[in-house]
Protein backbone atom coordinates (compact mmCIF):
# COMPACT_ATOMS: atom_id res chain seq x y z
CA UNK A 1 0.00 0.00 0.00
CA UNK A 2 1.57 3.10 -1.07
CA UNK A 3 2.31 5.87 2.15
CA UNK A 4 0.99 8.83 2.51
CA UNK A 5 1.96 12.03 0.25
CA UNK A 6 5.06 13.37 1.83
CA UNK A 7 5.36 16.87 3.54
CA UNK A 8 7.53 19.39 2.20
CA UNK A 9 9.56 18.36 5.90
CA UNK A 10 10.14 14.96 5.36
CA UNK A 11 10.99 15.04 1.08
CA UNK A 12 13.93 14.82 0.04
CA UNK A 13 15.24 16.58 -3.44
CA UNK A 14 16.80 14.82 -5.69
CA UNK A 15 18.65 15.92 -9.16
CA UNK A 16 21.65 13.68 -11.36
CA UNK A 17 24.31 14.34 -12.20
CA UNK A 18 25.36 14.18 -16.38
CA UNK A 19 28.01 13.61 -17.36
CA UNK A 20 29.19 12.09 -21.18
CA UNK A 21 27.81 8.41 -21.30
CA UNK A 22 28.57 8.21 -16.94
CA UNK A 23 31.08 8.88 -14.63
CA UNK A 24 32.69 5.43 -14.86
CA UNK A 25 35.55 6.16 -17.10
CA UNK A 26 34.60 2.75 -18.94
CA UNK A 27 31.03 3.28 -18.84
CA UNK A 28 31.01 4.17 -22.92
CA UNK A 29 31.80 0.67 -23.32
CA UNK A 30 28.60 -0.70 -21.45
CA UNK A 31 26.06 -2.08 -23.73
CA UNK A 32 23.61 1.04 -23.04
CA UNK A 33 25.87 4.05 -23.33
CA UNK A 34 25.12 5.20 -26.89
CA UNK A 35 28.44 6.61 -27.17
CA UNK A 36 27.32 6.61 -31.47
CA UNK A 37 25.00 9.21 -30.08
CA UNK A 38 26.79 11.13 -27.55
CA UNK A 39 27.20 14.03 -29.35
CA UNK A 40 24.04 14.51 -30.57
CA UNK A 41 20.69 16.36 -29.49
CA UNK A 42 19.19 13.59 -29.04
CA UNK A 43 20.90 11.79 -26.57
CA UNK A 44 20.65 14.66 -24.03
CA UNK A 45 16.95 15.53 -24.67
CA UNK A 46 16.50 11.54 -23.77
CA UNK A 47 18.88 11.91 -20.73
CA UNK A 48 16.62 14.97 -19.30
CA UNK A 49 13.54 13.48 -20.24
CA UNK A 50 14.14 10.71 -18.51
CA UNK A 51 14.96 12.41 -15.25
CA UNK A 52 11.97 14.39 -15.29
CA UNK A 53 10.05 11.54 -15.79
CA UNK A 54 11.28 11.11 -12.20
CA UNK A 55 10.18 14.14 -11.57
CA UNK A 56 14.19 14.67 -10.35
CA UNK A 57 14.05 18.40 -9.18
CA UNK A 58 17.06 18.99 -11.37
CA UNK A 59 19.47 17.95 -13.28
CA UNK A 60 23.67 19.54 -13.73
CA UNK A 61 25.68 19.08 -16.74
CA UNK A 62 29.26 18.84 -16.38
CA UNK A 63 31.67 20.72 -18.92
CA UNK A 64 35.18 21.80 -19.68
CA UNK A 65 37.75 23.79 -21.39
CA UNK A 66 40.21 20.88 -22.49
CA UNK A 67 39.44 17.03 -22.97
CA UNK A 68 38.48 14.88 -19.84
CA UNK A 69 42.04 13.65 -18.65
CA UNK A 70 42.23 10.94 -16.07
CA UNK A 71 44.10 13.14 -13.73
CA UNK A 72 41.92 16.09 -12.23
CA UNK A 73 45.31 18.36 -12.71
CA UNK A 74 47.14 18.11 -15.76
CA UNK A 75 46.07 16.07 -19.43
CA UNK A 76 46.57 12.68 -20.04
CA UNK A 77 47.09 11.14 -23.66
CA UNK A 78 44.66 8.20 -23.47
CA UNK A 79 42.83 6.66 -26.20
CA UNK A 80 40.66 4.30 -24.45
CA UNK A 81 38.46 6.96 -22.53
CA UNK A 82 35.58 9.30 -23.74
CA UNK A 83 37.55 12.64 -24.90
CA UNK A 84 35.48 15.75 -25.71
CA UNK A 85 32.09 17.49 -25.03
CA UNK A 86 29.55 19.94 -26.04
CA UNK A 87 29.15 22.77 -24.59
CA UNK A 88 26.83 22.57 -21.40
CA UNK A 89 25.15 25.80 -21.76
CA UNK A 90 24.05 24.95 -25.23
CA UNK A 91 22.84 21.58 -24.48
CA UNK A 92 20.46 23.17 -22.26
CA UNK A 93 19.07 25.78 -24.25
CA UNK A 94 18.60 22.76 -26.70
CA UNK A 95 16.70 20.46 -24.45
CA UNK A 96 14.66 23.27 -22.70
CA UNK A 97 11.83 23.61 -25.07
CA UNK A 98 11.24 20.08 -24.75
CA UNK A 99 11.13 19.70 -21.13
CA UNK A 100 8.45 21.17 -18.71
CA UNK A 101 9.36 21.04 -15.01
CA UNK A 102 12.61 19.89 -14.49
CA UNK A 103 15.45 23.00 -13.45
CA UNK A 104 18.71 22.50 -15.86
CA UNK A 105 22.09 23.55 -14.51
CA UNK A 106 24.81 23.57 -16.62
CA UNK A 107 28.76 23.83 -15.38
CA UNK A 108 30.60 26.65 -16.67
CA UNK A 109 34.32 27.35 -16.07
CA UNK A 110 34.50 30.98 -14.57
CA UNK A 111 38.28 31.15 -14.37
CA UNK A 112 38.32 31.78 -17.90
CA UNK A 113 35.11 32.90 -18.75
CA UNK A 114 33.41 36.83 -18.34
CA UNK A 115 30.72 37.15 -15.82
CA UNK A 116 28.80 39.27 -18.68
CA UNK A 117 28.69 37.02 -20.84
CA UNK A 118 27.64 34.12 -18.63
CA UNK A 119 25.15 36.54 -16.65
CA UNK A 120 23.32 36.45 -20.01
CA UNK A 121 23.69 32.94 -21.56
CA UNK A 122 22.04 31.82 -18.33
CA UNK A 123 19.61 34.61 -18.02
CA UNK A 124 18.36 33.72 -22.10
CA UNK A 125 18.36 29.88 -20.39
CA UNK A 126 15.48 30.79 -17.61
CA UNK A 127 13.65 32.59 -20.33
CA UNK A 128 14.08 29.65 -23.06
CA UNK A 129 13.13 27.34 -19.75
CA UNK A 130 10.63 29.36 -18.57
CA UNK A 131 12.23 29.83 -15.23
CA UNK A 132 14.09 26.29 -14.90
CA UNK A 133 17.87 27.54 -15.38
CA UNK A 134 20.73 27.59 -13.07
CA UNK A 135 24.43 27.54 -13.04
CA UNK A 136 27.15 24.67 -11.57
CA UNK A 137 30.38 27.68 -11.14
CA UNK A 138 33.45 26.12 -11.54
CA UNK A 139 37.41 26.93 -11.40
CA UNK A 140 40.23 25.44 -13.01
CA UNK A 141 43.57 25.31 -11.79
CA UNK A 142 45.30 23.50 -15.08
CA UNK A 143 47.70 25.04 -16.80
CA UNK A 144 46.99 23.51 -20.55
CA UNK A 145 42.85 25.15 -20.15
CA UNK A 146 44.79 28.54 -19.01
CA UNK A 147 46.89 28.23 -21.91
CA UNK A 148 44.18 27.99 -24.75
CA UNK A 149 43.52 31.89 -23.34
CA UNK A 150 46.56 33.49 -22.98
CA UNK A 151 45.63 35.58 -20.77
CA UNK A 152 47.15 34.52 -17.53
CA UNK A 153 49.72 31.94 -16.42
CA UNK A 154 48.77 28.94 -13.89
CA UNK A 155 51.50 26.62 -12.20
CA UNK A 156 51.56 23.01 -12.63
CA UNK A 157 50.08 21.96 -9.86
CA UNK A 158 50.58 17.78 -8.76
CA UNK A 159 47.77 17.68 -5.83
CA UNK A 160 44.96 19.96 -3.95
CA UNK A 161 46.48 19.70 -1.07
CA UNK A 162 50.01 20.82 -1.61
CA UNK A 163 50.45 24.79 0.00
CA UNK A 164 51.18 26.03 -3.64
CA UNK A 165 47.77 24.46 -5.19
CA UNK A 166 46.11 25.89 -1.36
CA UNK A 167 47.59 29.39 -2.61
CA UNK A 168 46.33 29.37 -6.15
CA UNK A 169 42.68 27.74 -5.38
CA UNK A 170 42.23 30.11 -2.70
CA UNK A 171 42.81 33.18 -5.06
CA UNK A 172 40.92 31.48 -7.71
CA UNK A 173 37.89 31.08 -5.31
CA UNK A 174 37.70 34.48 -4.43
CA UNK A 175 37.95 35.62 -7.85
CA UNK A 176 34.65 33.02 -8.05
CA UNK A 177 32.81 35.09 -5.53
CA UNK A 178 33.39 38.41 -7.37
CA UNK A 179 32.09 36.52 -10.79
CA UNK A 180 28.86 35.15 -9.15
CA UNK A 181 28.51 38.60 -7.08
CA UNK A 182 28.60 40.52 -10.51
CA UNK A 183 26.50 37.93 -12.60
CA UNK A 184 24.10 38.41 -9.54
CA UNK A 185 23.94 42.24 -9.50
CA UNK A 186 23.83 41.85 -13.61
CA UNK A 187 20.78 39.81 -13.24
CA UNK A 188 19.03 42.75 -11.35
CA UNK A 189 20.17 45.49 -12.99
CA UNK A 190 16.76 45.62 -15.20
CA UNK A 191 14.02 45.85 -13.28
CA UNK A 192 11.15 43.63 -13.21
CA UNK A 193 9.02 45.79 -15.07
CA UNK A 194 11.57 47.86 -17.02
CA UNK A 195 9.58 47.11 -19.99
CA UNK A 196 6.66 49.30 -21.57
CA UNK A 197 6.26 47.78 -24.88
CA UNK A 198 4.00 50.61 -25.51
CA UNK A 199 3.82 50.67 -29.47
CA UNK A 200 0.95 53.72 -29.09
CA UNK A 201 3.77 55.99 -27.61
CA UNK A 202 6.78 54.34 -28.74
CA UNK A 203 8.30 53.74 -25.44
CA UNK A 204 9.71 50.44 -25.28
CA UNK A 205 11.65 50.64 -22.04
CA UNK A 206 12.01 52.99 -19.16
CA UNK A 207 15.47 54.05 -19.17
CA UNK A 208 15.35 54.73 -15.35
CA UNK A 209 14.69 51.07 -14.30
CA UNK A 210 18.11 50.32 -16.15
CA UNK A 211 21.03 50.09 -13.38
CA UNK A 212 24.87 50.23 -13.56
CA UNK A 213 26.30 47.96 -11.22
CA UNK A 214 29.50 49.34 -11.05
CA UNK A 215 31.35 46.66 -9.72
CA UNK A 216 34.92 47.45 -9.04
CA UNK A 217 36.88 44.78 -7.33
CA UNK A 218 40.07 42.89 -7.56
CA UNK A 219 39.55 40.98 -10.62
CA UNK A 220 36.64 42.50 -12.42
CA UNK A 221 35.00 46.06 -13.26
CA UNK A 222 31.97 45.79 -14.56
CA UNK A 223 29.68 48.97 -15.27
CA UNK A 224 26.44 47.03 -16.30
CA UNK A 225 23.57 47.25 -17.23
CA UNK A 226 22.94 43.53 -18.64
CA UNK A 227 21.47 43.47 -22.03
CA UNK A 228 19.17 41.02 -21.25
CA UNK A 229 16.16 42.05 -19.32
CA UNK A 230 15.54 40.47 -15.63
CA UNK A 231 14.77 36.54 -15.73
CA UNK A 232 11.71 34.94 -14.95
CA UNK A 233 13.00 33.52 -11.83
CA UNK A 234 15.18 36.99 -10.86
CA UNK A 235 17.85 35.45 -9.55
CA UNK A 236 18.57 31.79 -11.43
CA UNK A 237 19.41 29.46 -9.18
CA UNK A 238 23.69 29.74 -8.60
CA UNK A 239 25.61 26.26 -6.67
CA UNK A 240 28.94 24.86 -6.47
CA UNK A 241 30.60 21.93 -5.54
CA UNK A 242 32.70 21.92 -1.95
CA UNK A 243 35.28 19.89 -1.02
CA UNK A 244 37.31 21.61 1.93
CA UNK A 245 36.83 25.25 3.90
CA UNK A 246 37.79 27.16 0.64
CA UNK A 247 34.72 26.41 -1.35
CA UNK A 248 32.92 26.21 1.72
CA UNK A 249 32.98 29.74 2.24
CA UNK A 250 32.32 30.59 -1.50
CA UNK A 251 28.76 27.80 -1.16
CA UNK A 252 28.32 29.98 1.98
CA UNK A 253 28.75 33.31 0.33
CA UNK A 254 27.44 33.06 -3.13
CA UNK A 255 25.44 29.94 -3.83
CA UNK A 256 21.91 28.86 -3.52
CA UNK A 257 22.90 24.95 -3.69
CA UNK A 258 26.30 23.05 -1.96
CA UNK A 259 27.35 19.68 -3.18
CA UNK A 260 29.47 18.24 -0.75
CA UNK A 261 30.87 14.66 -0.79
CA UNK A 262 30.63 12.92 3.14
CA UNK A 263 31.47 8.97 3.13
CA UNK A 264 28.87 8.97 5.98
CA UNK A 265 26.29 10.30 8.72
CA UNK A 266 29.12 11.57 10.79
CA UNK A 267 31.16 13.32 7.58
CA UNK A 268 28.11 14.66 6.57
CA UNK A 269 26.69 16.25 9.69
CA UNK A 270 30.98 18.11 10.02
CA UNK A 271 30.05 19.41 6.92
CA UNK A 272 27.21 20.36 6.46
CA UNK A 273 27.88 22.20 10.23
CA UNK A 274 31.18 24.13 8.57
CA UNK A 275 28.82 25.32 5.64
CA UNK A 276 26.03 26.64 8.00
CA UNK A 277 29.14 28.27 10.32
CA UNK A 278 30.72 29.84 7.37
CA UNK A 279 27.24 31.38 6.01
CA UNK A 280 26.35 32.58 9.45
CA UNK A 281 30.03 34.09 9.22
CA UNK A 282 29.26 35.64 5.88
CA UNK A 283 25.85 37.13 7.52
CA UNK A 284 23.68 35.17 5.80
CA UNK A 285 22.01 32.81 8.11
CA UNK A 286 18.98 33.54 7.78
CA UNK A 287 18.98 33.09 3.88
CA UNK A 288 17.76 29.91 2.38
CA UNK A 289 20.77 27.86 1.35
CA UNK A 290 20.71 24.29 0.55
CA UNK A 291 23.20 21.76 0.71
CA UNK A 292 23.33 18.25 -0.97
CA UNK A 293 25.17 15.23 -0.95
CA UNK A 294 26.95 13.92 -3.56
CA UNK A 295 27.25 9.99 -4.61
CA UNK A 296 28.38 7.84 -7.63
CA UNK A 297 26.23 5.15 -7.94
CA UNK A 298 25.77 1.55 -9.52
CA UNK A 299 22.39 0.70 -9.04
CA UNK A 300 21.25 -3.35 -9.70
CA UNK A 301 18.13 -5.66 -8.89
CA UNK A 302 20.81 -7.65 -6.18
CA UNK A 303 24.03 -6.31 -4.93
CA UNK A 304 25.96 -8.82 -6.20
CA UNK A 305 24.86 -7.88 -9.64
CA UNK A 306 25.62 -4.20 -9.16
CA UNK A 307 29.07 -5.13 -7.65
CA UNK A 308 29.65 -7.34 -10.70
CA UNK A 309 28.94 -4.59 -13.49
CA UNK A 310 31.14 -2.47 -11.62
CA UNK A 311 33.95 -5.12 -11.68
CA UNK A 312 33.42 -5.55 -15.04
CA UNK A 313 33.96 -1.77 -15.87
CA UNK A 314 36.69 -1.57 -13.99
CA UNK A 315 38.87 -4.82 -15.81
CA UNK A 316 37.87 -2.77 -19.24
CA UNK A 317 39.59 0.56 -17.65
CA UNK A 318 42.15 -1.48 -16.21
CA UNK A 319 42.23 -0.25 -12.35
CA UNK A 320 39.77 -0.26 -9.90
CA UNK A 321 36.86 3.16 -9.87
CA UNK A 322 38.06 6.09 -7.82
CA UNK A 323 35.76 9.30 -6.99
CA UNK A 324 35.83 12.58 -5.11
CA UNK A 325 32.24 10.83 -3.67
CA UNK A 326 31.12 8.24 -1.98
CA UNK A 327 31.08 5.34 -4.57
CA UNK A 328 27.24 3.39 -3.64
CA UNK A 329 26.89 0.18 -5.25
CA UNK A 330 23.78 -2.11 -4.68
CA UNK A 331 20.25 -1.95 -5.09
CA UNK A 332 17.72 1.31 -5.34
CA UNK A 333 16.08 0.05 -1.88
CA UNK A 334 19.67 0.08 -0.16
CA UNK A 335 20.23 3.36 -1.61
CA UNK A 336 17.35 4.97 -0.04
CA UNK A 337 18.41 3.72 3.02
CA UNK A 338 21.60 5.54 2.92
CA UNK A 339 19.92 8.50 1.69
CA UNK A 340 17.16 8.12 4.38
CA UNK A 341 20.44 7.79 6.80
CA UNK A 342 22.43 10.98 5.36
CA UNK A 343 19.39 12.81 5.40
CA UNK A 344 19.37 12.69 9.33
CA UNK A 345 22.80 14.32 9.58
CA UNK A 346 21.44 17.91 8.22
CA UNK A 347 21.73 17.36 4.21
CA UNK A 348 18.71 19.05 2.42
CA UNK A 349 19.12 16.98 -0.70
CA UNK A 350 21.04 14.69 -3.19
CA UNK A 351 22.84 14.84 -6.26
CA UNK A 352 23.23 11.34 -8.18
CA UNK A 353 26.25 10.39 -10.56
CA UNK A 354 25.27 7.61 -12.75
CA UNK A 355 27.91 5.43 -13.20
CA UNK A 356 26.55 4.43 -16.87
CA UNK A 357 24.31 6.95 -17.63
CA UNK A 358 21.94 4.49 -19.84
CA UNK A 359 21.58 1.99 -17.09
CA UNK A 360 21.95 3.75 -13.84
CA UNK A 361 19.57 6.86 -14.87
CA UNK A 362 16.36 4.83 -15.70
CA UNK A 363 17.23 2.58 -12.34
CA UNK A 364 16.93 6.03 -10.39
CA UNK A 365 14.09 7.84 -12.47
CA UNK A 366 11.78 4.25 -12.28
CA UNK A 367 13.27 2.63 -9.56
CA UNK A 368 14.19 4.79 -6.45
CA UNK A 369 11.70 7.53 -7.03
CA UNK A 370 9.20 5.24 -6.40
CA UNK A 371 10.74 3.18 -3.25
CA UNK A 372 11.04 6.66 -1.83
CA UNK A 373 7.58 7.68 -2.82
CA UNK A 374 6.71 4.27 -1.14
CA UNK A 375 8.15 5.55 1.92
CA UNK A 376 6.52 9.28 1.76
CA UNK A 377 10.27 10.47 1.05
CA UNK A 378 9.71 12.16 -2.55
CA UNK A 379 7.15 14.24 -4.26
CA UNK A 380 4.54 12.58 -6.97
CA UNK A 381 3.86 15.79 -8.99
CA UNK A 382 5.71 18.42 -9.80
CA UNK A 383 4.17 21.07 -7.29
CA UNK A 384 5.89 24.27 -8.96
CA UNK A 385 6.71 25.56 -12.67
CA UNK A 386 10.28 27.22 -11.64
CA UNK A 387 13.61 26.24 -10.09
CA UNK A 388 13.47 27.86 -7.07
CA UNK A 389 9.69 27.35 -6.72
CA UNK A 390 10.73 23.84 -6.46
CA UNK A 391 13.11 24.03 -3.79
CA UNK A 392 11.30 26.10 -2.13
CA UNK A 393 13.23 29.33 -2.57
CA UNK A 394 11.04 32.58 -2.97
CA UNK A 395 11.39 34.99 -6.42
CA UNK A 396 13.97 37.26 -4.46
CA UNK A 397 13.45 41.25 -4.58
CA UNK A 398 15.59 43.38 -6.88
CA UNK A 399 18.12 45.24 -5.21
CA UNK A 400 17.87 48.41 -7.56
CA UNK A 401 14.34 48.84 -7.09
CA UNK A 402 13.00 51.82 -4.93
């Protein structure tokens, strides 16, 4: 007997992860990866329809400035892995006319990018999504994506944790706060109803409901206004994935969404206490600010077979499956379990990585939606028609209005 509809309290959010044909470097190889198809339409409008009919509250696409490498620093020169992608951004302005509900996030690489010109690709995305867009903000600290700019230089670095990669991620997060900071003032500097589209007088806008932001900081000076008119939603909906204190503080300070990658109840609950210390820090406790977990997972009818197709995958790499994240392999009822589990320790929501896209996406979307419906855990409709209306995050006011 099915349980009751769940409360807004109790639900839990849930949005995947894409990312090529999965996040198992091997998992082109699987019999339903499509890689013939992977860079094609087609293939992501099926990926995103297929979340949303799991009603998934959202779903991230990763992207890039130079070809996936096996090591997170520096490029590799193998042969045997999917190399290449198209550009995230796009891919969502492609698939958002033929979606309805679901909120698309793509990644975009803000070291090398201009906040003006990302303020308004994802500004055009909420109004080609009708209010469904957000933005995964990313930096890069490898030298062969700096070089294909030319406009700065970036040390080899051989690990995160060394003091020189410390030094250069720290400066290249706070350069990430000023980029979201001006994307976010960019975003307001029309006015909701800036507009007159009065063809009887011939007044199409109202030139004093245009801003300049006038951001002058460190890295950036930006007069504004955007050239795009506010977006549906005001403020798109702006996350980041956090690791250690650094990007802590910028989830804390900037975002709307955290992704944060605990092994367990216990990691998760340290974590997701530094985030709420480091946004009470920044003065914003009492905003809204969510903060998900992050896991890679190969999902089966019997753990045995899930632990199998992951051995398999990992004899066609050639060495064992390594992640940032927690690494879940079983079944869909075991995995809401753990989620049920993590949930406890303070985490608002999850993001999924399919392992193999093909397989792992339809075992989430038909699978664990509804064990977790079964258990009053997850929604049965979609309840709202934007991004933030379905994470419960209110249309925010515009800062330049009177």
């Amino acid at each position: 007997m099915p349980s009751a509809p769940a409360s807004p309290d109790s639900r839990l959010r849930l949005a995947v992860a894409l990312d090529g044909t999965g996040w198992h470097p091997a998992s082109w190889r699987d019999p339903a990866a499509r890689p013939d198809e992977l860079f094609t339409a087609a293939y992501w409008a099926d990926q995103v329809a297929e979340a949303e009919a799991g009603l998934l509250d959202f779903v991230t696409i990763e992207d890039g400035l130079a070809p996936q490498s096996a090591h997170p620093l520096q490029p590799d020169d193998r042969t045997d892995q999917v190399r290449g992608r198209l550009d995230a951004v796009l891919i969502a302005a492609r698939v958002a006319p033929l979606t309805h509900h679901i909120g698309l996030v793509p990644t975009v690489v803000v070291t090398h990018t201009e906040p003006f010109h990302i303020s308004k690709a994802i500004a055009t995305l909420d109004y080609v999504s009708t209010g469904r867009a957000g933005v995964r903000v990313r930096i890069s600290g490898r030298p062969d994506e700096a070089a294909h700019f030319g406009r700065r230089v970036i040390a080899p670095i051989d690990a995160y944790d060394s003091p020189a990669a410390q030094e250069t991620v720290t400066g290249l997060l706070e350069e990430t706060a000023d980029y979201v900071e001006v994307i976010r003032r960019l975003w307001d500097s029309w006015e909701d109803d800036a507009e007159i589209r009065d063809a009887a007088t011939g007044r199409f806008i109202d030139r004093e409901k245009l801003h300049y932001i006038d951001f002058e900081g460190r890295h950036f000076s930006v007069k504004g206004p955007s050239i795009t008119p506010r977006p549906p939603q005001g403020q798109p909906l702006v996350t980041a994935l956090a690791h250690q204190t650094g990007p802590y503080r910028l989830v804390a300070r900037q975002a709307d969404v955290g992704y944060v990658t605990p092994y367990d109840a216990a990691d998760a609950r340290v974590m997701v206490a530094e985030v709420r210390a480091e946004q009470d820090a920044a003065g914003r406790a009492e905003k809204p600010l969510h903060v998900f977990g992050d896991l890679v997972v190969f999902l089966d009818d019997t753990t045995a077979g899930a632990t199998a197709r992951r051995g398999r995958l990992d004899e066609l790499a050639g060495e064992p499956y390594t992640s940032d994240a927690r690494v879940f392999t079983g079944t869909v009822a075991q995995l809401a379990d753990l989620l049920e589990e993590l949930a406890g320790s303070g985490l608002t929501g999850f993001r999924l990585r399919p392992a193999v896209t093909g397989h792992d996406l339809p075992r989430i979307s038909r699978d664990l939606v509804p064990e977790l419906q079964r258990r009053g855990r997850f929604r049965t409709a979609y309840e709202a028609r934007t991004l933030r209306g379905l994470l419960g995050l209110d249309r925010p006011a515009n800062r330049y209005a009177a």
